[in-house]
N, C-alpha and C. Protein backbone atom coordinates (compact mmCIF):
# COMPACT_ATOMS: atom_id res chain seq x y z
N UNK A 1 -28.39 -149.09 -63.91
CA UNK A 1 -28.03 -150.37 -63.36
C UNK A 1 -29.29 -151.25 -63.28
N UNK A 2 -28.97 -152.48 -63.79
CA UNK A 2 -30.38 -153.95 -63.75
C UNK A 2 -30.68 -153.93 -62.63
N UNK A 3 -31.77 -154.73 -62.20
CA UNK A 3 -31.62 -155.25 -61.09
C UNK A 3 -30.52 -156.65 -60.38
N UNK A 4 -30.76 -157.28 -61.87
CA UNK A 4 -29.72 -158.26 -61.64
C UNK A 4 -28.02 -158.00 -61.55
N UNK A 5 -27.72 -156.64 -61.61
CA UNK A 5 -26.66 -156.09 -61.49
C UNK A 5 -26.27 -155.98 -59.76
N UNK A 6 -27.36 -155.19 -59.42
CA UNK A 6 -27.52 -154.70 -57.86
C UNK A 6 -27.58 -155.96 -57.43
N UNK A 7 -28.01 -157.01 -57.75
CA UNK A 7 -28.12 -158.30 -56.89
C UNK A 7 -26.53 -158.56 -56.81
N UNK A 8 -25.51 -158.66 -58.15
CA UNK A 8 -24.44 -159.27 -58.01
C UNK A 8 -23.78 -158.75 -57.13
N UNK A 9 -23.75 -157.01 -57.11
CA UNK A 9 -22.76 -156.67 -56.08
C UNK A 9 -23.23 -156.92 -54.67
N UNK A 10 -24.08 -157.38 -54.44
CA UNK A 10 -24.76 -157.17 -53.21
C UNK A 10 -24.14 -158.65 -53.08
N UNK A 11 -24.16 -159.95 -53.48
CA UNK A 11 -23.66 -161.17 -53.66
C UNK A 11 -22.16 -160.65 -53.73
N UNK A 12 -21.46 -160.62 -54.26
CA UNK A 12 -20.10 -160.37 -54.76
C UNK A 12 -19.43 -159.63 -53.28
N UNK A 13 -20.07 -158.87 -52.91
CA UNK A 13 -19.54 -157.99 -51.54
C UNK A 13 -19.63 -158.61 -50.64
N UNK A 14 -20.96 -159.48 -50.39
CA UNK A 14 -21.06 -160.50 -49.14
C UNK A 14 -19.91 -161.44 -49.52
N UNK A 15 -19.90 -161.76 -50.24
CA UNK A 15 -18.79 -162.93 -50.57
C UNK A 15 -17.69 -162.72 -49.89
N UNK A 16 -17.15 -161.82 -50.41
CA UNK A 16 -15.70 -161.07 -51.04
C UNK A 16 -15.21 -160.32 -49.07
N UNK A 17 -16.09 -160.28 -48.33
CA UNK A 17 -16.04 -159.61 -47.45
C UNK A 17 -15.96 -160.38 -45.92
N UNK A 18 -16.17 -161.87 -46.24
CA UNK A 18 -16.55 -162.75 -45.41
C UNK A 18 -15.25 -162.63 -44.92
N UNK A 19 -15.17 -163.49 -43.41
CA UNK A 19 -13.58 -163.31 -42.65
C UNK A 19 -13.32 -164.49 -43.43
N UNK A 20 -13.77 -165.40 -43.92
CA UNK A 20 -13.22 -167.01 -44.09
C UNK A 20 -12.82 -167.15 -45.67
N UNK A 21 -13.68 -166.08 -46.48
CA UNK A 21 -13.27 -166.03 -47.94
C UNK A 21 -11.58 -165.71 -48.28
N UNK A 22 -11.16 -167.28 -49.12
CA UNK A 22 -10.15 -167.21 -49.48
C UNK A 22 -10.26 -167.89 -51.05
N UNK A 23 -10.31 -167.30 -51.90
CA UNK A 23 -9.81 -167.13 -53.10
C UNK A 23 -9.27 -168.91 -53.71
N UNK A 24 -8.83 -169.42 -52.65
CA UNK A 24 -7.53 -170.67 -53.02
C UNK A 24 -8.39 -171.62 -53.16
N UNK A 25 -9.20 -171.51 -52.14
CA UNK A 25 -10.14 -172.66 -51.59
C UNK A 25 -11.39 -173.20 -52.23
N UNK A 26 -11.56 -173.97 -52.53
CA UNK A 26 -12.91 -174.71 -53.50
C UNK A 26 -13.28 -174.18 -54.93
N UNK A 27 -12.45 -173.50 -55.87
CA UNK A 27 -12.64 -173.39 -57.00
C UNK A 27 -13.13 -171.51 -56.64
N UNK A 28 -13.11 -170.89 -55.76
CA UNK A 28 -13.61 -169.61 -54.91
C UNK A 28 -12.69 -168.78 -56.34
N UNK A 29 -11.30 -169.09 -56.55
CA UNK A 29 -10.89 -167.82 -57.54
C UNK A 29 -11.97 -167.79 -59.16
N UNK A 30 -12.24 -169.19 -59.48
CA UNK A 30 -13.09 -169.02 -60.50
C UNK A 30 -14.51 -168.85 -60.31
N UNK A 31 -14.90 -169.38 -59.21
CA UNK A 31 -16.53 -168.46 -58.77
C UNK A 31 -16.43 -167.28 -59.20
N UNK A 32 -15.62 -166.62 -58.51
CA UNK A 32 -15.87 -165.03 -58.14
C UNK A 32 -15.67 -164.12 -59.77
N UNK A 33 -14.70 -164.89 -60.54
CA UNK A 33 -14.60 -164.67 -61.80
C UNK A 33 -16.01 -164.80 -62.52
N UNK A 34 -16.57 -165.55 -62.37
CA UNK A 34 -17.75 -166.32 -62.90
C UNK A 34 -19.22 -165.12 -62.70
N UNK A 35 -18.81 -164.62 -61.28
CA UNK A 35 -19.11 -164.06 -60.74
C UNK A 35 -19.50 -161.89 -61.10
N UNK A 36 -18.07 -161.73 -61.46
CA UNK A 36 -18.05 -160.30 -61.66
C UNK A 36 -18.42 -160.54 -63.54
N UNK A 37 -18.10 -161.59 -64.02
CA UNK A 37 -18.64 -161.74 -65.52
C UNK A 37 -19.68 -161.42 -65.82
N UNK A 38 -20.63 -162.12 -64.83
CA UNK A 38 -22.33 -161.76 -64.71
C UNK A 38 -22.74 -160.52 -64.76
N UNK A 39 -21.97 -159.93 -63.20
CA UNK A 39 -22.38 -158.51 -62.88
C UNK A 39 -22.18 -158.43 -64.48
N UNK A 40 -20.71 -157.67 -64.74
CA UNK A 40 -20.65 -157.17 -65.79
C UNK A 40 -22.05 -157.00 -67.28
N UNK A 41 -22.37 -158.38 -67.42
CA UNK A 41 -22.78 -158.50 -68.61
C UNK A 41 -24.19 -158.58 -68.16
N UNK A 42 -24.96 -158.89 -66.95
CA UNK A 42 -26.18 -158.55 -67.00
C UNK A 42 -26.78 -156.78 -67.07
N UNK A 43 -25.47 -156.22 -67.75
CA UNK A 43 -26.49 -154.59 -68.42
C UNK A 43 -27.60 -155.12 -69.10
N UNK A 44 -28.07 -153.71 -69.16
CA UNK A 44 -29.18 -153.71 -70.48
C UNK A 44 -28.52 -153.62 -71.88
N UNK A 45 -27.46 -153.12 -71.67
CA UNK A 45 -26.97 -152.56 -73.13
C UNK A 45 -25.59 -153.08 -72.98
N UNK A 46 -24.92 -153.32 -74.42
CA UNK A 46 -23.70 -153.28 -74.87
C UNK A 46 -23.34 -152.18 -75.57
N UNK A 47 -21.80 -151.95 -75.50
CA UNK A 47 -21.13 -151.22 -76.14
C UNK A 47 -20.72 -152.29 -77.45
N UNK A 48 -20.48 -151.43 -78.74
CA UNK A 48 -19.82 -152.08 -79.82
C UNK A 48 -18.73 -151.00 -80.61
N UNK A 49 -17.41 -151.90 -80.98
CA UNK A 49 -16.96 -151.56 -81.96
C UNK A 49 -17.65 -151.03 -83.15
N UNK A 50 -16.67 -150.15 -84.23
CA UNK A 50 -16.98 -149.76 -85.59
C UNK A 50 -16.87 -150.61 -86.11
N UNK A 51 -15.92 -151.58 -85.95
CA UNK A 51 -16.06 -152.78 -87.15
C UNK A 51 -17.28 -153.41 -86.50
N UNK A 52 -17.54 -153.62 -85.46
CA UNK A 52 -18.32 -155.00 -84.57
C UNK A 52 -19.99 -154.63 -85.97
N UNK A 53 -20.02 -153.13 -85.63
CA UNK A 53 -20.95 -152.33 -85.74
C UNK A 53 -21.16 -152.89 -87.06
N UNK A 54 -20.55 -152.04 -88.29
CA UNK A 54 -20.51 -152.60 -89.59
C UNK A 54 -20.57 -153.97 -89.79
N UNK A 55 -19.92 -154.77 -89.34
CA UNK A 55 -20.28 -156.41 -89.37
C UNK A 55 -21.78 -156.76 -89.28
N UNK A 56 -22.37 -156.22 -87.79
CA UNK A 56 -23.63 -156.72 -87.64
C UNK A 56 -24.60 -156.34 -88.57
N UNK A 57 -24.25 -155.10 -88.65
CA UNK A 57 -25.54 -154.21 -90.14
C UNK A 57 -25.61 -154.89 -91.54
N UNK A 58 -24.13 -155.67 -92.12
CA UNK A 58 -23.96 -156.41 -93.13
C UNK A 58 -24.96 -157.72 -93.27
N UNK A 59 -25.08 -158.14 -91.96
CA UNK A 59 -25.91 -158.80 -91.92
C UNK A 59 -26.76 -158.87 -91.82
N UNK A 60 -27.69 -157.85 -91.82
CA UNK A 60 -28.77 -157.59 -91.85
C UNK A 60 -29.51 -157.55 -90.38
N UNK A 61 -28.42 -156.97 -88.81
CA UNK A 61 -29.53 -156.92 -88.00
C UNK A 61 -29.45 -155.31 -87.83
N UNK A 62 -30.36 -154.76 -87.41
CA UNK A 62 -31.16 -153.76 -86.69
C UNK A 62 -30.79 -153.38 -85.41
N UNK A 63 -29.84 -152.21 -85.36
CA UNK A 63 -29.43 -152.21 -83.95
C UNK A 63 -29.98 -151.00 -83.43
N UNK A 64 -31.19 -150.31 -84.05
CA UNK A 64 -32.14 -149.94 -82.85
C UNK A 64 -33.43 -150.49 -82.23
N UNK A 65 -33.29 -151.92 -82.47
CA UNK A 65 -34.23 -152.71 -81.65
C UNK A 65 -33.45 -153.80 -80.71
N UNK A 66 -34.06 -154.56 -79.61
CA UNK A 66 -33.14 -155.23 -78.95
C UNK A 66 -32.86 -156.67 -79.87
N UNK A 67 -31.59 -156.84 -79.79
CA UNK A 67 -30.82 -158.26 -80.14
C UNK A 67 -30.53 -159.20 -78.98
N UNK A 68 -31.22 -160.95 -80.03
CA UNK A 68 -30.63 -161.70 -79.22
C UNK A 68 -29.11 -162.20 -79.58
N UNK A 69 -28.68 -161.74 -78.58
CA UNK A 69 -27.04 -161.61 -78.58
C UNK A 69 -26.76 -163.42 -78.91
N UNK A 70 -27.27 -164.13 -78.15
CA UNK A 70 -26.73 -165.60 -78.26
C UNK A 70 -26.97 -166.39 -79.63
N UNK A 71 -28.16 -165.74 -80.28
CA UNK A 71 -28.71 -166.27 -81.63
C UNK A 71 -27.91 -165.39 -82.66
N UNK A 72 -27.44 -164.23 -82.43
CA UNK A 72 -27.49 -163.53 -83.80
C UNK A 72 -25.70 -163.02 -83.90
N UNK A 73 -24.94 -162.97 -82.42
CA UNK A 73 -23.67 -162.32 -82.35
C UNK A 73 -22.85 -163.43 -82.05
N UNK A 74 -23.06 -164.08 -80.94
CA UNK A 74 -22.20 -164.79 -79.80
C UNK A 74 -22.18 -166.19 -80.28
N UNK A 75 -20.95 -167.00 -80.58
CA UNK A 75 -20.61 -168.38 -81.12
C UNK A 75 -19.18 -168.55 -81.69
N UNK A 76 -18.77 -169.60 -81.90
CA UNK A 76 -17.78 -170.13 -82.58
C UNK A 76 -17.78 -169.98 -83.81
N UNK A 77 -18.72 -169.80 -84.58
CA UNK A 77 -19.16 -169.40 -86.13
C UNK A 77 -19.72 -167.92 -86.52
N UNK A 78 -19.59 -167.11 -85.51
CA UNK A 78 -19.62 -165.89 -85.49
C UNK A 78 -18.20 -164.67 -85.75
N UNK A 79 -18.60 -163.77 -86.64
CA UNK A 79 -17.18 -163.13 -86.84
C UNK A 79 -17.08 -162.14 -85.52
N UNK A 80 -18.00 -161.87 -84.35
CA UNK A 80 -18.01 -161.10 -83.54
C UNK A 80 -17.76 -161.78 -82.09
N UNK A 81 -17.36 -160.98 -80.87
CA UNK A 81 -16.86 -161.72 -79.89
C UNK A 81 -18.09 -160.84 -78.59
N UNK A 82 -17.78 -161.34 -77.44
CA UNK A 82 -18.21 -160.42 -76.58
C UNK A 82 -17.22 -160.31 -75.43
N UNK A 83 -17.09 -159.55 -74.82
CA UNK A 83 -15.44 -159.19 -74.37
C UNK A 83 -15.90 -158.37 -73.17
N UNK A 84 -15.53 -158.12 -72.25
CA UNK A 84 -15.12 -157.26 -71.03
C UNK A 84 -14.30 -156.12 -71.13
N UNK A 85 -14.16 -154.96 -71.12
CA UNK A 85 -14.11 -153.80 -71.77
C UNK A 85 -12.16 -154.04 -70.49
N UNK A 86 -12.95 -153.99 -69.36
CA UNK A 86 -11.97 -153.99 -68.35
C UNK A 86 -11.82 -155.92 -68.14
N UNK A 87 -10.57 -156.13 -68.63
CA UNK A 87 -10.53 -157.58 -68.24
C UNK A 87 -10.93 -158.15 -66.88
N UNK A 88 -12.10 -159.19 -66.97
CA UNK A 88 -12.30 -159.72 -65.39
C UNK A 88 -11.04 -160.23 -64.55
N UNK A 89 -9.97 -160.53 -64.78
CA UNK A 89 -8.82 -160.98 -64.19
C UNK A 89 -8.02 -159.48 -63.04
N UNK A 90 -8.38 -158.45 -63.75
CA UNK A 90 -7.93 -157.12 -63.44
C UNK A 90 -8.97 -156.84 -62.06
N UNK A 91 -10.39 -156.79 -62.52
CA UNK A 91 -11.55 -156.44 -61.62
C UNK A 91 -11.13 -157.29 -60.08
N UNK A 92 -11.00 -159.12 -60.99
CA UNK A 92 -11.08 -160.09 -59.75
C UNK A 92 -9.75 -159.53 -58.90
N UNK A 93 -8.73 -159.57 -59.13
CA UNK A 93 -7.47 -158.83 -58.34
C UNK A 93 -7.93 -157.61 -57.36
N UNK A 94 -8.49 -156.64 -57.97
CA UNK A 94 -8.78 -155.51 -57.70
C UNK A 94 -9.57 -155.41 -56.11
N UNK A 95 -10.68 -156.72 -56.56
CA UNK A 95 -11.57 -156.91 -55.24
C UNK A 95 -10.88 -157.77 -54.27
N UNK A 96 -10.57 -158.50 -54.59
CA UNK A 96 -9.54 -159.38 -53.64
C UNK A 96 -8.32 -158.73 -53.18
N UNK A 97 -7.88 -157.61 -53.23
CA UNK A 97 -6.79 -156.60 -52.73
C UNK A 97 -7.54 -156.05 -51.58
N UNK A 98 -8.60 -155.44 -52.31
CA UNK A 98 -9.50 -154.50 -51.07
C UNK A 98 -11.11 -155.03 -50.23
N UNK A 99 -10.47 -156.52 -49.93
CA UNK A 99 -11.79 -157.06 -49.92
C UNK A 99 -12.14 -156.86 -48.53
N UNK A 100 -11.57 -155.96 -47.57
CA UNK A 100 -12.07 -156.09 -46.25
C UNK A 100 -12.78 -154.30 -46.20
N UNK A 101 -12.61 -153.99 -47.28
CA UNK A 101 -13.20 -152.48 -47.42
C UNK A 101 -14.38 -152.90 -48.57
N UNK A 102 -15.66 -152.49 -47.69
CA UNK A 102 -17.02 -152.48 -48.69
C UNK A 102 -17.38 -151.68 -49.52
N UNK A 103 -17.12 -150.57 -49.34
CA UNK A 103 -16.94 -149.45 -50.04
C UNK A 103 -15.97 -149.42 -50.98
N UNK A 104 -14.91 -149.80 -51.05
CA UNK A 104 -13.77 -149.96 -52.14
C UNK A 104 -14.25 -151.19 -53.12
N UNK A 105 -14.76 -152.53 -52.51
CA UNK A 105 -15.30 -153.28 -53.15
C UNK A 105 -16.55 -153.06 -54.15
N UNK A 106 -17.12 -152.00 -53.11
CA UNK A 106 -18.25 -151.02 -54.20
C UNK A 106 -17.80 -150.34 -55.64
N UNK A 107 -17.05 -149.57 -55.48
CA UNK A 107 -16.88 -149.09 -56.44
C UNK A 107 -16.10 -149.74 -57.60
N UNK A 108 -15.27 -150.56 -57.00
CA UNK A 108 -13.81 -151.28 -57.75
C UNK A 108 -15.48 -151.75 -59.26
N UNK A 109 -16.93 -152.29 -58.32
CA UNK A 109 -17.67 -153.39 -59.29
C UNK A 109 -18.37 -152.33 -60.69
N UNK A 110 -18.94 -151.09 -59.44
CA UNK A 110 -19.55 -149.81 -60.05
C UNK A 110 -18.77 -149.16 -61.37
N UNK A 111 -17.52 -149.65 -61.31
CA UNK A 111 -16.62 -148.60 -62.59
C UNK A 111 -15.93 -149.60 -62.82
N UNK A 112 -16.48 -151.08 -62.98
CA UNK A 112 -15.85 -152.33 -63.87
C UNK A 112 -15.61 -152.44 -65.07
N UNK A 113 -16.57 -151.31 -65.90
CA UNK A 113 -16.74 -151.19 -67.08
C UNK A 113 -18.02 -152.00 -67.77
N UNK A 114 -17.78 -152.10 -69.04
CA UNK A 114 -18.94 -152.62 -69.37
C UNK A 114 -18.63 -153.71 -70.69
N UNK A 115 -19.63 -154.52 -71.53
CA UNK A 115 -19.20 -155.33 -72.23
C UNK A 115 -19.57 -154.48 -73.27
N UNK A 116 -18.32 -154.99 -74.40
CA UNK A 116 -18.56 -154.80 -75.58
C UNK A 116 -18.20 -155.95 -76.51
N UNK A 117 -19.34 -155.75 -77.83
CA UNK A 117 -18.92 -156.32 -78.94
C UNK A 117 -18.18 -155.76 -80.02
N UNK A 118 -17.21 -156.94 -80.27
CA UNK A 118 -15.85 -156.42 -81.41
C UNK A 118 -15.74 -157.58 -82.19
N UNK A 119 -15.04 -157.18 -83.10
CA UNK A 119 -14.71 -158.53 -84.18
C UNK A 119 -13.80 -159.65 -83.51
N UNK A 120 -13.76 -159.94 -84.39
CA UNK A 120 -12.48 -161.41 -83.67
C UNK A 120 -10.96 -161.16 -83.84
N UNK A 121 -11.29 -159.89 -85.48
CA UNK A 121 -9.92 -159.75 -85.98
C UNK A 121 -9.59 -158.08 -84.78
N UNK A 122 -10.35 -157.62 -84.35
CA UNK A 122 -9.95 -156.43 -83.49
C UNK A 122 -9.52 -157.38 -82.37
N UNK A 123 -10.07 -158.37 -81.72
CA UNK A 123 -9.81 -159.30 -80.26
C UNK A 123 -8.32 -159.49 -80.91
N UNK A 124 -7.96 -160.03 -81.94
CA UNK A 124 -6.65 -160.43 -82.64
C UNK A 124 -5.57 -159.33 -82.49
N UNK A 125 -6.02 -157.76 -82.57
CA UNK A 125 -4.84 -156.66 -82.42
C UNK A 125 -4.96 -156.73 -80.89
N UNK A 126 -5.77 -157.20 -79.54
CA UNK A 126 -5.75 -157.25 -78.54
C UNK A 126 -4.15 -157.81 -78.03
N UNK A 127 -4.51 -159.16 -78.65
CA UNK A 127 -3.76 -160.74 -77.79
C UNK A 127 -2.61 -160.16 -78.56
N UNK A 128 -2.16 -159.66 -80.15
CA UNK A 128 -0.73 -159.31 -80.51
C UNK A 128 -0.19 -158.11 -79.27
N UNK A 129 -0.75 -157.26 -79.17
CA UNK A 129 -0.28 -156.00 -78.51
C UNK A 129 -0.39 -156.80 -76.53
N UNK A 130 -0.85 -158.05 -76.45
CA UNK A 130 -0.48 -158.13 -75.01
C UNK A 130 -1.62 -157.85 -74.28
N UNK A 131 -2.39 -157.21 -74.49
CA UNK A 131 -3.60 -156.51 -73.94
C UNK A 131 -4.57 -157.42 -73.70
N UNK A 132 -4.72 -158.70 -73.91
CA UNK A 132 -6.03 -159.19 -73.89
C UNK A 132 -6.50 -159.69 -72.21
N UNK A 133 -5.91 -159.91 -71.84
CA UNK A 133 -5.89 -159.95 -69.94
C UNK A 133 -5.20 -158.79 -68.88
N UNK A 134 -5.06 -157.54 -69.58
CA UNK A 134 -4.32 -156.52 -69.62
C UNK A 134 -4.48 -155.66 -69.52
N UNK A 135 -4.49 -154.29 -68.82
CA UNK A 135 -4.66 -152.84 -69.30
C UNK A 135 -3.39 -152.29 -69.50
N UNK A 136 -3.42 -151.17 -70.08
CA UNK A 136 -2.13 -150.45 -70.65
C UNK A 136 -1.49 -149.96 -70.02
N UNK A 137 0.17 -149.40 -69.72
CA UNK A 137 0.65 -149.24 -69.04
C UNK A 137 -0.17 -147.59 -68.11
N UNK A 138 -0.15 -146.94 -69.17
CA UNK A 138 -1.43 -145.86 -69.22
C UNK A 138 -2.62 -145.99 -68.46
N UNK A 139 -3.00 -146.57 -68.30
CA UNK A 139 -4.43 -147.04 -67.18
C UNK A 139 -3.72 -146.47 -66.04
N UNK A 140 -4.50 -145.92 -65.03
CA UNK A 140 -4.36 -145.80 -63.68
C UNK A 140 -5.71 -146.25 -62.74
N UNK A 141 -6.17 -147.04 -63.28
CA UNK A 141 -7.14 -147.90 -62.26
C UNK A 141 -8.76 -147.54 -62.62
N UNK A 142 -9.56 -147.58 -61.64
CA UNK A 142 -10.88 -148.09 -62.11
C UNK A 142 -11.79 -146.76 -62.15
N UNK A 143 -10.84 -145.94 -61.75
CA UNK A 143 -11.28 -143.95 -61.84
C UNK A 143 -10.99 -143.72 -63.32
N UNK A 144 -9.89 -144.77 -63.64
CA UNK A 144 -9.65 -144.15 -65.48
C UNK A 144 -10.86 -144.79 -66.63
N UNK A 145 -9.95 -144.22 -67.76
CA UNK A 145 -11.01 -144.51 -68.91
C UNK A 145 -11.29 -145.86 -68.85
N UNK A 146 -12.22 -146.65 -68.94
CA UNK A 146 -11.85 -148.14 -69.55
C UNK A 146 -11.87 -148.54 -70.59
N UNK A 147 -11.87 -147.59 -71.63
CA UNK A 147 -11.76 -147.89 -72.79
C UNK A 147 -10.38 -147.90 -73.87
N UNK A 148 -9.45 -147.52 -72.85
CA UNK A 148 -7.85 -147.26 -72.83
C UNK A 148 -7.17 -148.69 -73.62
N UNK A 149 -7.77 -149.72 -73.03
CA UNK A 149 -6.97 -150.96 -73.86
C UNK A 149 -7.44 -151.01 -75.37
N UNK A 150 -9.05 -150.78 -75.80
CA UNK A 150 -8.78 -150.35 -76.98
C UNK A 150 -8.36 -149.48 -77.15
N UNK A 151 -7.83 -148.16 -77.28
CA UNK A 151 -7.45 -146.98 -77.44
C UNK A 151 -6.19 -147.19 -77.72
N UNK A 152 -5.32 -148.08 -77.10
CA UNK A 152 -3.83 -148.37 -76.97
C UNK A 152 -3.77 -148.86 -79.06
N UNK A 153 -4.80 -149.84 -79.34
CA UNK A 153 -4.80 -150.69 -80.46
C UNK A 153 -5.22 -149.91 -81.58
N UNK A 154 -5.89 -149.02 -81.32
CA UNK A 154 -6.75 -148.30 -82.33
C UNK A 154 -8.02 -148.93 -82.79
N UNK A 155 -8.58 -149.49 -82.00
CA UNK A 155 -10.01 -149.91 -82.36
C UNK A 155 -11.05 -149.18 -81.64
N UNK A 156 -11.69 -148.04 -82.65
CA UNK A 156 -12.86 -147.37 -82.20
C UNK A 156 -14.09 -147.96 -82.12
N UNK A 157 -14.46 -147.61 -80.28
CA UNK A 157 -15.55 -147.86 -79.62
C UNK A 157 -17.03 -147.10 -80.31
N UNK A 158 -18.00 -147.00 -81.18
CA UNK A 158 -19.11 -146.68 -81.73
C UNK A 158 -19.77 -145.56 -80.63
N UNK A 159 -21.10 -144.78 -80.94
CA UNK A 159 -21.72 -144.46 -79.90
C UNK A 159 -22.96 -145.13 -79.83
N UNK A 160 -23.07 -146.40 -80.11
CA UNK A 160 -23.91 -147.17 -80.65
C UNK A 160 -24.33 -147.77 -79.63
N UNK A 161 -25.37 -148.47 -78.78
CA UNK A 161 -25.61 -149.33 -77.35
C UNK A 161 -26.38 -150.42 -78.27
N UNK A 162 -26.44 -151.57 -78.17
CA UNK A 162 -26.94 -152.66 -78.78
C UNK A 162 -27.71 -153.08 -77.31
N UNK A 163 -29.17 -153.28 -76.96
CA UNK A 163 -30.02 -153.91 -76.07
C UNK A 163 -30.07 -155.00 -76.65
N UNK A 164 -29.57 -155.89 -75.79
CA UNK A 164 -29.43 -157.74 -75.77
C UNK A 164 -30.95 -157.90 -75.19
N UNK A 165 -31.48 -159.01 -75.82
CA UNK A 165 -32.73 -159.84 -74.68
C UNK A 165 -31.66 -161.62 -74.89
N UNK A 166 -32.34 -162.19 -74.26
CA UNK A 166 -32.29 -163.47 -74.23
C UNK A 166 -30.98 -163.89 -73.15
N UNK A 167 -30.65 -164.86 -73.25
CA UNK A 167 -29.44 -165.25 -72.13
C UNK A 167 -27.94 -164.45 -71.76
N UNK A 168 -27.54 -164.16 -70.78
CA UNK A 168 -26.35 -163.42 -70.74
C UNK A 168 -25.19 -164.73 -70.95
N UNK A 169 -24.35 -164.32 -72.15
CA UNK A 169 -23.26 -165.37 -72.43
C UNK A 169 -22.12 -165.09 -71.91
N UNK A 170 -21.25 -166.34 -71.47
CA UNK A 170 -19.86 -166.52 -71.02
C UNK A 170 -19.27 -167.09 -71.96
């Protein structure tokens, strides 16, 4: 875990835990979204797809040195996406159910999953099969695999970790 990881939950829990925090109020449901995105993606490392994988190598980057994710993966003109393994919509619910328990809020952030890169056309078997804001009926929560929504599609996760430097993207 980053440090900037440990900061979010430590932020995210104070938040999330306050008597007055309500979700409705001042744009608070998309903060907190905004919010567990960060946690999420300020790892050191990404997970990638087999295609994500093969895509990037075609192009000639090097994925045992660190990548800048925003220059070389992440864009509108890019065939690759960056994605939330466990949809943030799922996480944000999750904490806002159990937000008066710190400890539940702990872990719900601790086993959020992690980001990965995939193609656009794997994100594409996502949104057909329903899955893209979604886990599978199969999921049983944040103790299970999180890698289950791909698993449902058939898009294999690599054992590959890609180290990002440069800006964490939304």
């Amino acid at each position: 875990m980053t440090d900037a990881q440990e900061m979010w939950i430590d932020t995210i829990t104070s938040v999330v835990t306050r008597p007055k925090f309500n979700e409705k109020i001042g744009d608070m449901n998309y903060v907190l979204g905004n919010m567990i995105a960060k946690y999420v993606s300020s790892s050191k490392h990404y997970r990638i797809t087999e295609g994500a994988l093969e895509y990037i190598q075609s192009i000639g980057l090097d994925t045992s040195v660190s990548i800048h994710i925003a220059k070389h993966i992440y864009g509108k003109n890019k065939n690759t996406i960056l994605e939330h393994i466990i949809p943030v919509s799922i996480i944000k619910k999750a904490i806002i159910q159990n937000r008066t328990d710190t400890g539940a809020v702990n872990n719900i952030l601790l086993n959020a999953g992690f980001v990965i890169i995939a193609t656009r056309a794997e994100d594409d078997l996502l949104s057909k099969a329903k899955l893209a804001q979604k886990m599978p009926a199969n999921w049983t929560g944040f103790d299970d695999r999180a890698e289950k929504r791909y698993e449902a599609v058939n898009i294999k996760i690599s054992n590959t970790l890609i180290e990002h430097v440069g800006p964490i993207c939304r």
